[in-house]
Protein backbone atom coordinates (compact mmCIF):
# COMPACT_ATOMS: atom_id res chain seq x y z
CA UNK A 1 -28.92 25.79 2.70
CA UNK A 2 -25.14 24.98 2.00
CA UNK A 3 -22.42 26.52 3.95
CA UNK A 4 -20.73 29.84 2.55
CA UNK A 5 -18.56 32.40 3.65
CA UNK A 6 -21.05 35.18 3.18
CA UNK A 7 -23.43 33.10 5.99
CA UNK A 8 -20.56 32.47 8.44
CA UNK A 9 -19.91 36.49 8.29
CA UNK A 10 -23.63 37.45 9.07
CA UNK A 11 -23.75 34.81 11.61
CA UNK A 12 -20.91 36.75 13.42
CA UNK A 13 -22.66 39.86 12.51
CA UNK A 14 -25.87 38.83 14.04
CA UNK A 15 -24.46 36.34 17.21
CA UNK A 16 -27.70 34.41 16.65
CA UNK A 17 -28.36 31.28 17.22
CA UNK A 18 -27.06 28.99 14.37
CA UNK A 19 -29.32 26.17 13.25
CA UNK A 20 -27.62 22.39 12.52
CA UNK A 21 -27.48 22.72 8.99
CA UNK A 22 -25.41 25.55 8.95
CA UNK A 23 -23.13 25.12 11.52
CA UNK A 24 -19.75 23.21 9.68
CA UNK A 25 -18.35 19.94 10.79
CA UNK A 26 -16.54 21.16 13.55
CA UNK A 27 -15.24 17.76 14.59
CA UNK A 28 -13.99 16.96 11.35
CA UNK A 29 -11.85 19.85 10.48
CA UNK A 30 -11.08 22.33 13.17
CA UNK A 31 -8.83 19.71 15.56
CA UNK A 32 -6.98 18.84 12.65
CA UNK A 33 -5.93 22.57 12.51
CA UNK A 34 -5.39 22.87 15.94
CA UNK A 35 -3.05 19.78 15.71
CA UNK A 36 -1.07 21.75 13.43
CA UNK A 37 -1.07 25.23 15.07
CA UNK A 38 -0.25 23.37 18.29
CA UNK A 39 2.24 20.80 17.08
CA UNK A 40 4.51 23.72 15.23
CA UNK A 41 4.39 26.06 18.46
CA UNK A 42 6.11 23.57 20.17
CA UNK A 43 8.41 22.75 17.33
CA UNK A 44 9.11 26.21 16.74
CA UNK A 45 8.00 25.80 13.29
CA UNK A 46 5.77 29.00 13.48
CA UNK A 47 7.16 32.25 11.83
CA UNK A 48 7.66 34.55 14.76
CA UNK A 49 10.41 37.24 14.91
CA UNK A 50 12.62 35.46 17.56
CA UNK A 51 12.21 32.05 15.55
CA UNK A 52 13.39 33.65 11.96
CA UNK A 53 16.22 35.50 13.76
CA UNK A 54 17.59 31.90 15.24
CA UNK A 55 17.37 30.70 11.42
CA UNK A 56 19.63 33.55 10.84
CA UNK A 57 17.29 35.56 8.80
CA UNK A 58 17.76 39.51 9.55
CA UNK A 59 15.17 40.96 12.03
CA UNK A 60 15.51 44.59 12.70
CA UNK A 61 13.38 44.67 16.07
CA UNK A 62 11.78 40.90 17.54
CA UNK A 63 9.79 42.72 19.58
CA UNK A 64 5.76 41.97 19.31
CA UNK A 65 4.39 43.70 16.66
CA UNK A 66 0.64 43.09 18.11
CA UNK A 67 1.29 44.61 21.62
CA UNK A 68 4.26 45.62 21.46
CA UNK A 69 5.50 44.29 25.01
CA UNK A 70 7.66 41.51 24.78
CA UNK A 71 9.53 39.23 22.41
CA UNK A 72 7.35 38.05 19.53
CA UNK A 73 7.89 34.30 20.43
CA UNK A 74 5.32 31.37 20.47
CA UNK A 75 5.36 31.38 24.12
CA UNK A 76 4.32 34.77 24.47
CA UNK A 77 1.81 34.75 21.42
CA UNK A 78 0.47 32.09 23.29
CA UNK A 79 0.42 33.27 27.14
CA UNK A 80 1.96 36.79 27.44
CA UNK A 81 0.24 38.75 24.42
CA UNK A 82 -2.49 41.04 25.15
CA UNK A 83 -3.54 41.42 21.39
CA UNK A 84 -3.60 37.68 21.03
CA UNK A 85 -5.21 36.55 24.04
CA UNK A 86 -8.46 38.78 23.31
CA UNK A 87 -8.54 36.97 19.49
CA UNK A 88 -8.23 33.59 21.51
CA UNK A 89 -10.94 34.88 24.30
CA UNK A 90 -13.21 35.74 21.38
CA UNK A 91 -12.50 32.46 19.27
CA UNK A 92 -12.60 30.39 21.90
CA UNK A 93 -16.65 32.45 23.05
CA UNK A 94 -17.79 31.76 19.46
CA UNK A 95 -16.57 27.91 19.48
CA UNK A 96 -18.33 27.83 22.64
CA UNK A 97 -15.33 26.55 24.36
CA UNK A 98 -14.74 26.67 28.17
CA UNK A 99 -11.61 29.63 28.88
CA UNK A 100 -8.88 28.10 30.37
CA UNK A 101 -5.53 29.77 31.49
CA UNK A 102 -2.32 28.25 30.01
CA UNK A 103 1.15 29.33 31.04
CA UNK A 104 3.05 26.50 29.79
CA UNK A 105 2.70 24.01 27.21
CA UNK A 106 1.65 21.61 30.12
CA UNK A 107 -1.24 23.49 30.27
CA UNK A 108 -2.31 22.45 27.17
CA UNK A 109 -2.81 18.68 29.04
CA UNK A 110 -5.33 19.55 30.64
CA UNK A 111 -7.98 21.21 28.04
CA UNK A 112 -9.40 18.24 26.93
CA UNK A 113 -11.12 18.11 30.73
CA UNK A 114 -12.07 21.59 30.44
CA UNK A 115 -14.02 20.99 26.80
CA UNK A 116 -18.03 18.81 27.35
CA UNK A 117 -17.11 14.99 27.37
CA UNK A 118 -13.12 15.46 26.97
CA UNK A 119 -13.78 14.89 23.11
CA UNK A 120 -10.35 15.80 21.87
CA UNK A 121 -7.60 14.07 23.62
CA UNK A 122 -3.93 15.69 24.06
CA UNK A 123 -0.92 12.94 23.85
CA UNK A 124 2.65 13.58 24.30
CA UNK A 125 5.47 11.81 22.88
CA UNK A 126 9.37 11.82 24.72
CA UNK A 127 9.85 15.57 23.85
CA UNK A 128 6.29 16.54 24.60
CA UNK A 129 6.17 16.69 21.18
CA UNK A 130 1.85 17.74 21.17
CA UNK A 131 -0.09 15.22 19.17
CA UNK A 132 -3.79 15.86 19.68
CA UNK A 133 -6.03 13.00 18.41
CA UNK A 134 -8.55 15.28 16.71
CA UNK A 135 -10.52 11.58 16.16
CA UNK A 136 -12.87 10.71 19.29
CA UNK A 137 -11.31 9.53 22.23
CA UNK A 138 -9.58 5.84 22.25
CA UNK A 139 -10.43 6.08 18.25
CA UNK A 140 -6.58 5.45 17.33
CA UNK A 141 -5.19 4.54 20.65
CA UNK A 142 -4.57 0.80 19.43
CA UNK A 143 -2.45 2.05 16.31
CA UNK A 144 -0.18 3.79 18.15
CA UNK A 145 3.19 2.32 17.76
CA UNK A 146 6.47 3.70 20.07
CA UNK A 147 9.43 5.19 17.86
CA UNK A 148 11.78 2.73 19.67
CA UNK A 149 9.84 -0.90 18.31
CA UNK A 150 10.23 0.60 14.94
CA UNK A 151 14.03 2.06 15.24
CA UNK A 152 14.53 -1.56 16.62
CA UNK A 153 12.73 -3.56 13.29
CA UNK A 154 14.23 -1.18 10.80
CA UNK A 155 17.87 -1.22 12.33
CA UNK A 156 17.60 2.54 13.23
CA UNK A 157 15.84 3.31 9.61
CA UNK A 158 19.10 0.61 7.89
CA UNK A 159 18.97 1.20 4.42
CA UNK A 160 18.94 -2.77 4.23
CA UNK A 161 14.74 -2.42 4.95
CA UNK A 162 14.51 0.28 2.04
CA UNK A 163 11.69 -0.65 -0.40
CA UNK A 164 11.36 2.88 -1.97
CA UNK A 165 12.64 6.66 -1.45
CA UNK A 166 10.39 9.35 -3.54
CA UNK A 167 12.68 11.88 -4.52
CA UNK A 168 11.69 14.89 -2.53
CA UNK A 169 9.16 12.46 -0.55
CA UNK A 170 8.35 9.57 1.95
CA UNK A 171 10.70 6.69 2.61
CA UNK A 172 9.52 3.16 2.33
CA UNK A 173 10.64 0.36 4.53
CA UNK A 174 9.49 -3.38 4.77
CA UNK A 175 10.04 -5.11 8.29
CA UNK A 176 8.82 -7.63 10.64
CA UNK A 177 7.09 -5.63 13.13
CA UNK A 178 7.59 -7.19 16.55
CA UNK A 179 4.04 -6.82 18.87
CA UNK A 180 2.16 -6.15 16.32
CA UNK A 181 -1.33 -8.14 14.65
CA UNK A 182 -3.72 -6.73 12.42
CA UNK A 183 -6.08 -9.57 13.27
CA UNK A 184 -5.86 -9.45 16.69
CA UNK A 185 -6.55 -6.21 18.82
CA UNK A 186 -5.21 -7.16 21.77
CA UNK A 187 -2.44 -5.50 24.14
CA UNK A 188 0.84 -6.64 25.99
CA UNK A 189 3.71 -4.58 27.12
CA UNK A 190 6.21 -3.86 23.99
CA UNK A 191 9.85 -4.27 24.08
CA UNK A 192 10.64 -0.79 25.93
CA UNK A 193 7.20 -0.64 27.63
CA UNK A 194 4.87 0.63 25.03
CA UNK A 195 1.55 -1.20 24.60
CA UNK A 196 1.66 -2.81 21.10
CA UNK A 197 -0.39 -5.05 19.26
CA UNK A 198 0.43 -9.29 20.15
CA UNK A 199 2.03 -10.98 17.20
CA UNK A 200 4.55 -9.84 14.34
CA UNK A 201 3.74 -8.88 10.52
CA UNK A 202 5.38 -7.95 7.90
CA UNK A 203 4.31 -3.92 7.30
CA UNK A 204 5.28 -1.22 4.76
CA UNK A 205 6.66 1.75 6.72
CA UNK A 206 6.13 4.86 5.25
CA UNK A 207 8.47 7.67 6.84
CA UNK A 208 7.98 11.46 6.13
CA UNK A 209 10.89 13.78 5.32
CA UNK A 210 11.18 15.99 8.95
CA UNK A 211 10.69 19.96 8.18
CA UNK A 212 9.51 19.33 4.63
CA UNK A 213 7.08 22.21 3.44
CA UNK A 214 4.49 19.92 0.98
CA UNK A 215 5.17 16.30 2.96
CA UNK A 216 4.74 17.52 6.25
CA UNK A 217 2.66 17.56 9.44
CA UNK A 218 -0.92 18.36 6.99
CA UNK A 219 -0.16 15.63 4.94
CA UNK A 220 0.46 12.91 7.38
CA UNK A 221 -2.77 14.11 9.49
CA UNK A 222 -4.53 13.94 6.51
CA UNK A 223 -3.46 10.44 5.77
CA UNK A 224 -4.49 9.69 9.23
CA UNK A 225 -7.97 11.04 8.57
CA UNK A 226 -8.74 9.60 5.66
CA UNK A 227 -7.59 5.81 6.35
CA UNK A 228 -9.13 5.27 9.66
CA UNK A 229 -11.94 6.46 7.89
CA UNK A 230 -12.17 4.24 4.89
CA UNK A 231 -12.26 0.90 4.50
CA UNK A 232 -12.70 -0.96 0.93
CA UNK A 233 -10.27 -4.15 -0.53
CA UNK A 234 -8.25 -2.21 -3.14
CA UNK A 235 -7.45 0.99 0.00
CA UNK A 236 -4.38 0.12 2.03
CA UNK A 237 -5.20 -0.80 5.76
CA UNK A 238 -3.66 1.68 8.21
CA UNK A 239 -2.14 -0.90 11.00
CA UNK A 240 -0.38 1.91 13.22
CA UNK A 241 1.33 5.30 13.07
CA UNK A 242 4.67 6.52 15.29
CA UNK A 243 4.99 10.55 16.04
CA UNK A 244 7.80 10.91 18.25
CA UNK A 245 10.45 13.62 18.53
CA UNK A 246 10.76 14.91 14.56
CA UNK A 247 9.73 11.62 13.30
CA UNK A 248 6.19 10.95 11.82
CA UNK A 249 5.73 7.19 10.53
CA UNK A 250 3.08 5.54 9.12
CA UNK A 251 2.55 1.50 8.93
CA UNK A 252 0.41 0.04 6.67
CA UNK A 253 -0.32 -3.76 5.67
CA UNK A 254 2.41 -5.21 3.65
CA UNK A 255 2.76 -4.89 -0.66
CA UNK A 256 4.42 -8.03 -1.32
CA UNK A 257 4.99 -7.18 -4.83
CA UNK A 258 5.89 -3.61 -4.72
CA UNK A 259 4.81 -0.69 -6.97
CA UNK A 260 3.21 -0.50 -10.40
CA UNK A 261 5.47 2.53 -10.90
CA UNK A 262 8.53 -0.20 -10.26
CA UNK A 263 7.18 -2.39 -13.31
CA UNK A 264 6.54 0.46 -16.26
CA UNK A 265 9.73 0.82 -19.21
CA UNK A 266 11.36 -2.49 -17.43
CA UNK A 267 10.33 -5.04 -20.52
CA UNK A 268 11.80 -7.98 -18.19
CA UNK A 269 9.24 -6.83 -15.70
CA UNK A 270 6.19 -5.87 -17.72
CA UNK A 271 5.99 -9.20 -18.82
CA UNK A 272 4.34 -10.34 -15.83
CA UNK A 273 1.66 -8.63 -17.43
CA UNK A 274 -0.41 -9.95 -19.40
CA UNK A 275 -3.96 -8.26 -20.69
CA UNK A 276 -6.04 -9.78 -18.63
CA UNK A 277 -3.85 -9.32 -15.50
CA UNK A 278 -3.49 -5.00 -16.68
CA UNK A 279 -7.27 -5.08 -16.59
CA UNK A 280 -8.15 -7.00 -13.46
CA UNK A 281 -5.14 -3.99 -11.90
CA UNK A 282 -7.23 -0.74 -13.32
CA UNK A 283 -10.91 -2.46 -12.54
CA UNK A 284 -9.36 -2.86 -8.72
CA UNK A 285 -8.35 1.24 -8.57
CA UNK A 286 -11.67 2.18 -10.60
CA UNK A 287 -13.44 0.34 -7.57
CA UNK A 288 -11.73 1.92 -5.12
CA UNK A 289 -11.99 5.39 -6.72
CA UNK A 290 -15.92 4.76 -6.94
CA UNK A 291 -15.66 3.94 -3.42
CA UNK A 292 -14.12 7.08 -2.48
CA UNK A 293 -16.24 9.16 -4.65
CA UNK A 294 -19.91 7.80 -4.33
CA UNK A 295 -19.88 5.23 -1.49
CA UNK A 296 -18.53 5.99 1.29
CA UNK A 297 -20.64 6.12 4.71
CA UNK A 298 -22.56 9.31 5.39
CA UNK A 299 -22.40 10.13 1.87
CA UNK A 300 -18.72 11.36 2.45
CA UNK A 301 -16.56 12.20 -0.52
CA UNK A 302 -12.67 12.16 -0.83
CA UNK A 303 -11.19 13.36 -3.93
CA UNK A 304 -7.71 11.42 -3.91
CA UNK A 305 -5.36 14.35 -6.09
CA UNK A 306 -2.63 11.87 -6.50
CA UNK A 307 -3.45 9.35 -8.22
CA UNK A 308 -0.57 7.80 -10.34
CA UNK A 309 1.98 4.66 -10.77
CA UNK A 310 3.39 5.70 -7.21
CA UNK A 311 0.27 5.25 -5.47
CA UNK A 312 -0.63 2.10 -6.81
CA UNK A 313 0.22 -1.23 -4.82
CA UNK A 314 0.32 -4.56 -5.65
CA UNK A 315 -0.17 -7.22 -3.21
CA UNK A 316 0.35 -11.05 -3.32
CA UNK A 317 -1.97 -12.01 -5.54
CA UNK A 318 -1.51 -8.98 -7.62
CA UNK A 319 -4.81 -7.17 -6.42
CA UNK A 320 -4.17 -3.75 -7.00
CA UNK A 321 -4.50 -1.04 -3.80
CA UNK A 322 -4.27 2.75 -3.58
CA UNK A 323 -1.36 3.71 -0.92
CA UNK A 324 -1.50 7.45 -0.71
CA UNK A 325 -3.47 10.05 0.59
CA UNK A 326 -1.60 12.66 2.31
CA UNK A 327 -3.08 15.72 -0.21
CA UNK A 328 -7.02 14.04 -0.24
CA UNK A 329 -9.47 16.60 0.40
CA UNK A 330 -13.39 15.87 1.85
CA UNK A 331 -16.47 17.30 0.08
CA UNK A 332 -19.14 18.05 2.03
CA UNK A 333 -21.95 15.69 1.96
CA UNK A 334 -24.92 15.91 -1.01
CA UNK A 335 -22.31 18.11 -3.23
CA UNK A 336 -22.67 16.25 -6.38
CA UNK A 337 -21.96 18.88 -8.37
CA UNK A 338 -20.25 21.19 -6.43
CA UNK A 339 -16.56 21.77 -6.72
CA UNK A 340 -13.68 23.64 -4.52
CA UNK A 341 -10.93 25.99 -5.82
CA UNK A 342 -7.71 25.03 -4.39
CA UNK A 343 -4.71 26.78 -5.97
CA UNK A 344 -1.61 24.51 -4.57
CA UNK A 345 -0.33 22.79 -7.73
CA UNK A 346 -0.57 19.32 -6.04
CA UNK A 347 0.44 16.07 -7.45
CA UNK A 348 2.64 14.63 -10.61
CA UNK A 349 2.63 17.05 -13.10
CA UNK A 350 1.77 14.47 -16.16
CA UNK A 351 -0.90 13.40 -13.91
CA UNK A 352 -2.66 16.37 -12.79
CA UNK A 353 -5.69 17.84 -14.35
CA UNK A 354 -5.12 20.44 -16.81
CA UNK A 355 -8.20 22.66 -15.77
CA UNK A 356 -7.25 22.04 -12.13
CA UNK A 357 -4.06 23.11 -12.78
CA UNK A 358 -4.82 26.41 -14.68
CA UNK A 359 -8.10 27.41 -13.09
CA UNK A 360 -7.95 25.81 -9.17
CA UNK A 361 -11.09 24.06 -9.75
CA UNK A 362 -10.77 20.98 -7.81
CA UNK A 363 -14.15 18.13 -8.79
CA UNK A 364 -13.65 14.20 -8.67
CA UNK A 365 -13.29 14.50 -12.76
CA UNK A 366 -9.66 15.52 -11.70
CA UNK A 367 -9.01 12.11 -10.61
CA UNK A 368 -10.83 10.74 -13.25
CA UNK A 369 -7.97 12.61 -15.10
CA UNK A 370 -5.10 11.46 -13.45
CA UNK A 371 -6.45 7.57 -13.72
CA UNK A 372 -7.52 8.36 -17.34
CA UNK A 373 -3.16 8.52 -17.40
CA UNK A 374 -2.56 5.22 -15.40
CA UNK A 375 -4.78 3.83 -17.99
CA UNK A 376 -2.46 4.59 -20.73
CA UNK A 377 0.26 3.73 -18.91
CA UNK A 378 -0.61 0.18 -18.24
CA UNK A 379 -1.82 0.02 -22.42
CA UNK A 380 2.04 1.41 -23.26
CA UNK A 381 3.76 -0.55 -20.90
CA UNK A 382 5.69 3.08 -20.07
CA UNK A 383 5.94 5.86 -17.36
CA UNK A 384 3.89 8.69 -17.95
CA UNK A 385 7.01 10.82 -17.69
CA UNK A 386 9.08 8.94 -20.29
CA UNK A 387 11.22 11.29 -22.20
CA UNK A 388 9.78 9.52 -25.46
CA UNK A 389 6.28 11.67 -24.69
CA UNK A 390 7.84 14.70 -23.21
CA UNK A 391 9.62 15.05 -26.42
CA UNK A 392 6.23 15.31 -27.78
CA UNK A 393 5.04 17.44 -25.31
CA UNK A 394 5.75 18.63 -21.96
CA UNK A 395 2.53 17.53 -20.08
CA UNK A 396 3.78 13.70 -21.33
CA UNK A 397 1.48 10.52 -21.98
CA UNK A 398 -1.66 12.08 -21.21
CA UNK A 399 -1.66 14.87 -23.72
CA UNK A 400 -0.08 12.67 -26.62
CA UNK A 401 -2.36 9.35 -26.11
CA UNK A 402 -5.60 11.79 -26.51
CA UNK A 403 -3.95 13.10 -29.79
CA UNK A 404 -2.59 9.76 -30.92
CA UNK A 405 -6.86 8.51 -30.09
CA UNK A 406 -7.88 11.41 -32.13
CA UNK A 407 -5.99 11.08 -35.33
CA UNK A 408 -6.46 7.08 -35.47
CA UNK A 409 -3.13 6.43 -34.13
CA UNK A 410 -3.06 5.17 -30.83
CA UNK A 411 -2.22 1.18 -31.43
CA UNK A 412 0.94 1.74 -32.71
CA UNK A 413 1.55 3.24 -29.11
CA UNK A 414 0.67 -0.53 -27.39
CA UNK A 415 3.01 -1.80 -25.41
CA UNK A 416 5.18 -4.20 -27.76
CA UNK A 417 4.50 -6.97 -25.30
CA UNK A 418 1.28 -6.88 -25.48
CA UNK A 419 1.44 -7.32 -29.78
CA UNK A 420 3.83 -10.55 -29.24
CA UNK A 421 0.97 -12.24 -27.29
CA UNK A 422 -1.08 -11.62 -30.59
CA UNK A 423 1.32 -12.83 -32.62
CA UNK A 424 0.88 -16.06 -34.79
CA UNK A 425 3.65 -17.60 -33.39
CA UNK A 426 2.28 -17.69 -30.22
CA UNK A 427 -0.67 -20.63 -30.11
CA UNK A 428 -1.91 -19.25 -26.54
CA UNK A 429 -3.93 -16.52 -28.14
CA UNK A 430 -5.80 -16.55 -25.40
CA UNK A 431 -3.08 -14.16 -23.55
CA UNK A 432 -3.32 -11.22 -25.99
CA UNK A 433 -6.07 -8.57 -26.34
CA UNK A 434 -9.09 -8.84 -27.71
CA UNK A 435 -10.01 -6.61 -30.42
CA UNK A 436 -13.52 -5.19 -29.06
CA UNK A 437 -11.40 -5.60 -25.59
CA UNK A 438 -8.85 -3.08 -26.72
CA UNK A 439 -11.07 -0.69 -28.46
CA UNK A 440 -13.12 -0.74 -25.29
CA UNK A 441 -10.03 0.05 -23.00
CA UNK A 442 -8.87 2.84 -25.43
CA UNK A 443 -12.24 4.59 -25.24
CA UNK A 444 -13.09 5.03 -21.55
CA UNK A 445 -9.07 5.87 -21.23
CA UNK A 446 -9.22 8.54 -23.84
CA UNK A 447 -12.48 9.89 -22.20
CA UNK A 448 -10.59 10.19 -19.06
CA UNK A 449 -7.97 12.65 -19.97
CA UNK A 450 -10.05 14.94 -22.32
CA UNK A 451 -9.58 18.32 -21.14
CA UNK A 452 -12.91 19.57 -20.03
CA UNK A 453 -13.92 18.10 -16.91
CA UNK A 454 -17.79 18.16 -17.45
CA UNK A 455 -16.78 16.03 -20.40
CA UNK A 456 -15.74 13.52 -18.35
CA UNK A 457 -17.15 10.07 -17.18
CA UNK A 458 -17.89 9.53 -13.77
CA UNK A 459 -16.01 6.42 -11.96
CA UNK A 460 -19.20 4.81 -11.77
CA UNK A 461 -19.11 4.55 -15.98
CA UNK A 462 -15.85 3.75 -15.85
CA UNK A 463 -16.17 0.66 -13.55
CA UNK A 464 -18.68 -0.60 -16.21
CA UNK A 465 -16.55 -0.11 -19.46
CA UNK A 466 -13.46 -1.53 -17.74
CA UNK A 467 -15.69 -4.94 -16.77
CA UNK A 468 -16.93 -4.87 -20.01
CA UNK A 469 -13.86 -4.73 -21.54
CA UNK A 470 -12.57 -7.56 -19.09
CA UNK A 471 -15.88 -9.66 -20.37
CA UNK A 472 -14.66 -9.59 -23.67
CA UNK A 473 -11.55 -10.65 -22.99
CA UNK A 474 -12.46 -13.53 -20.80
CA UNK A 475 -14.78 -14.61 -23.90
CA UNK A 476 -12.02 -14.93 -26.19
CA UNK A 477 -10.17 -17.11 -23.48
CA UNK A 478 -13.39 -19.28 -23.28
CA UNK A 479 -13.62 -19.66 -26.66
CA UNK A 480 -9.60 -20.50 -27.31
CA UNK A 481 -10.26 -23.16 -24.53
CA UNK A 482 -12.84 -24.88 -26.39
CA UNK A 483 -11.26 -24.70 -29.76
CA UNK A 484 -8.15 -26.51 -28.44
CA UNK A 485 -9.94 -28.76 -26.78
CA UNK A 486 -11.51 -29.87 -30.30
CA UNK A 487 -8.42 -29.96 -31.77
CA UNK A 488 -6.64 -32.00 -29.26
CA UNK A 489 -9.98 -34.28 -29.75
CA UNK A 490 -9.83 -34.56 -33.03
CA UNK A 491 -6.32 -35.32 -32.85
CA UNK A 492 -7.04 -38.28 -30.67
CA UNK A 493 -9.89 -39.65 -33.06
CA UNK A 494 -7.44 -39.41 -36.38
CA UNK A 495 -4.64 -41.23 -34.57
CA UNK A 496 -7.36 -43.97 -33.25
């Protein structure tokens, strides 16, 4: 029997005993919250009376509304609150968790001890800024890297390191990272006495915007949770992360050559491109997409929600990698066909998922979506948001590419680079698209972004058309190959 709310209430109803297949992963998703109730009572991020009144928002009376005795502040919701310490008493019977008294933050150090086994581990930063590994014990000890060794590789954050700023979003920095090896997970004593990792790399830094309401303290856990849980070629490695005082950082292996978002409407740039090259960089995300949704260990499933040109890395070789996670949500195990409602409007709007957007229903079609865009972006050689489709209509490529598929139309969209490679001027003809290549592309991509997701393929379908597609264009390069090689033979034999 799946989990539901209706069996969660009559379990509290009937304070039986529960049996293992109903109870919910408790280890996967409750510490997470409790990192986040925890880390913004300390911050004074949560929205009591006395905190909106020091924002200088009007408050009538900041006394507590629950017991009425006392000023409604996190300390006393949290140690001085009659109403609230019965709802933590009864939370923390249910949850089976020891009772402990707390009359300072400090207290909070020593639950761990209190809880079977010390599972969930309590860290503090300079400003005992409450991080609580909600991962078993020692499970991300070795990435953690102090605020000080990065401040110190980045020039306090110099602008000189800057690789990317998102507007409204992360920062990206590049940087020799003193102390630090991904290959070798070994200590020594860091510059200003932090352990660190032995060696130096160069590492992507990815810094979150402090106090921001969608890139905040959920999103960066959530990154956390889902990289140190994954682990597949074309998924960014997770090398370390840095939360100290208001900062939260993130360091990932290096992208030498940047962002496919970078490339798209630059024709000096796209030309790096050829058609081979675009389809060896969408069969890389399709494989990491069919990773996430049908092959992960213990038949986990992550549905990405922001997939797009941003997200998409390119390293030295030009092997393509998905970079972001922070708004990735789990499935529970053996839900094929089961999907969540999640009204939050997350992601790029000309990437997002029409019937997600309108109706909340959340599947792993709506990345297939969002990919199904990427697709057409890498065929147009343009950003999805390019004023050329809004114009057309406001949702942007997506929306006009399955029209332009529809009426017959959709070639005279290619990106112009792309033609020129075809053209009989050019004698490698090897470099341009093949004809059963391209039609192959254009079908799985228009498939992607039809509206319905049911109507949808899964990734696993579109791994195979995407191969295919490369097949055929590998053929024609084979066959080129041997046709100039006759030529240049019977050349040779004329002249002799």
């Amino acid at each position: 029997m799946n989990f539901t709310v209706a069996l969660l209430k009559s379990v509290i109803r009937e304070e039986g005993e529960v049996r293992r297949e109903h109870m919910m992963r408790w280890e996967s998703w409750i510490p997470i919250k409790v990192n986040l109730f925890v880390w913004r009572a300390e911050m004074d991020r949560i929205p009591t009376k006395v905190a909106l009144s020091r924002r200088h928002i009007n408050v009538e009376d900041v006394s507590c509304c629950l017991c009425g005795s006392g000023d409604e502040d996190v300390m006393h919701l949290f140690t001085g609150c009659a109403f609230s310490f019965g709802v933590w008493s009864l939370v923390g019977q249910w949850c089976k968790i020891v009772p402990f008294l707390a009359f300072h933050f400090n207290d909070l150090l020593g639950m761990y001890e209190s809880i079977t086994g010390g599972k969930w581990v309590f860290e503090f930063g300079n400003s005992l800024f409450p991080f609580v590994t909600y991962l078993q014990e020692n499970k991300l000890g070795h990435l953690k890297i102090h605020l000080n060794d990065i401040k110190s590789a980045t020039h306090n954050f110099s602008e000189a390191y800057t690789i990317a700023s998102r507007k409204g979003g992360c920062t990206l920095y590049r940087t020799e990272l003193h102390c630090f090896d991904k290959e070798n997970l070994s200590y020594q004593k860091g510059k200003y006495g932090g352990e660190l990792i032995k060696g130096q790399s160069t590492v992507v830094l990815k810094r979150y915007p402090s106090g921001h309401d969608l890139y905040g303290e959920e999103a960066f856990f959530t990154e956390i949770e889902t990289l140190t849980c994954v682990k597949h070629p074309n998924i960014v490695n997770l090398l370390g992360f840095c939360v100290e005082d208001s900062e939260m950082v993130l360091v990932t292996e290096n992208i030498s050559n940047g962002y496919l978002i970078d490339y798209l409407g630059n024709v000096t740039h796209m030309r790096i491109f050829t058609w081979e090259k675009r389809l060896k960089i969408c069969i890389d995300v399709a494989h990491a997409l069919n990773y996430l949704h049908y092959e992960m260990e213990d038949q986990k499933i992550i549905i990405n929600r922001q997939i797009n040109s941003y997200s998409i890395g390119l390293d030295e070789k030009w092997g393509a990698k998905i970079v972001d996670f922070w708004f990735s949500v789990f499935l529970p195990p053996n839900q094929e066909d089961e999907a969540l409602y999640l009204i939050d409007g997350i992601g790029r709007p000309p990437y997002r998922d029409p019937q997600y957007e309108k109706t909340g229903r959340l599947k792993r079609e709506t990345d297939v979506y969002s990919f199904g865009v990427v697709l057409f972006e890498i065929l147009c050689g343009r950003r999805a948001s390019d004023p050329i489709y809004k114009k057309e209509n406001v949702r942007g490529l997506g929306p006009v590419a399955r029209q332009s598929f529809c009426m017959g139309t959709l070639e005279g969209m290619i990106d112009p680079i792309l033609k020129e490679e075809t053209g009989e001027k050019n004698f490698v003809l090897s470099k341009g698209p093949n004809k059963d290549s391209l039609h192959t592309f254009m079908k799985i991509a228009y498939q992607c972004v039809v509206e319905t997701q049911d109507q949808r393929p899964t990734m696993k379908v579109i791994v195979k058309e995407l191969e295919k597609s490369l097949s055929f264009q590998v053929s024609q390069g084979s066959k080129m190959l041997t046709l100039l090689y006759i030529c240049k033979l019977l050349v040779k034999i004329r002249l002799n």
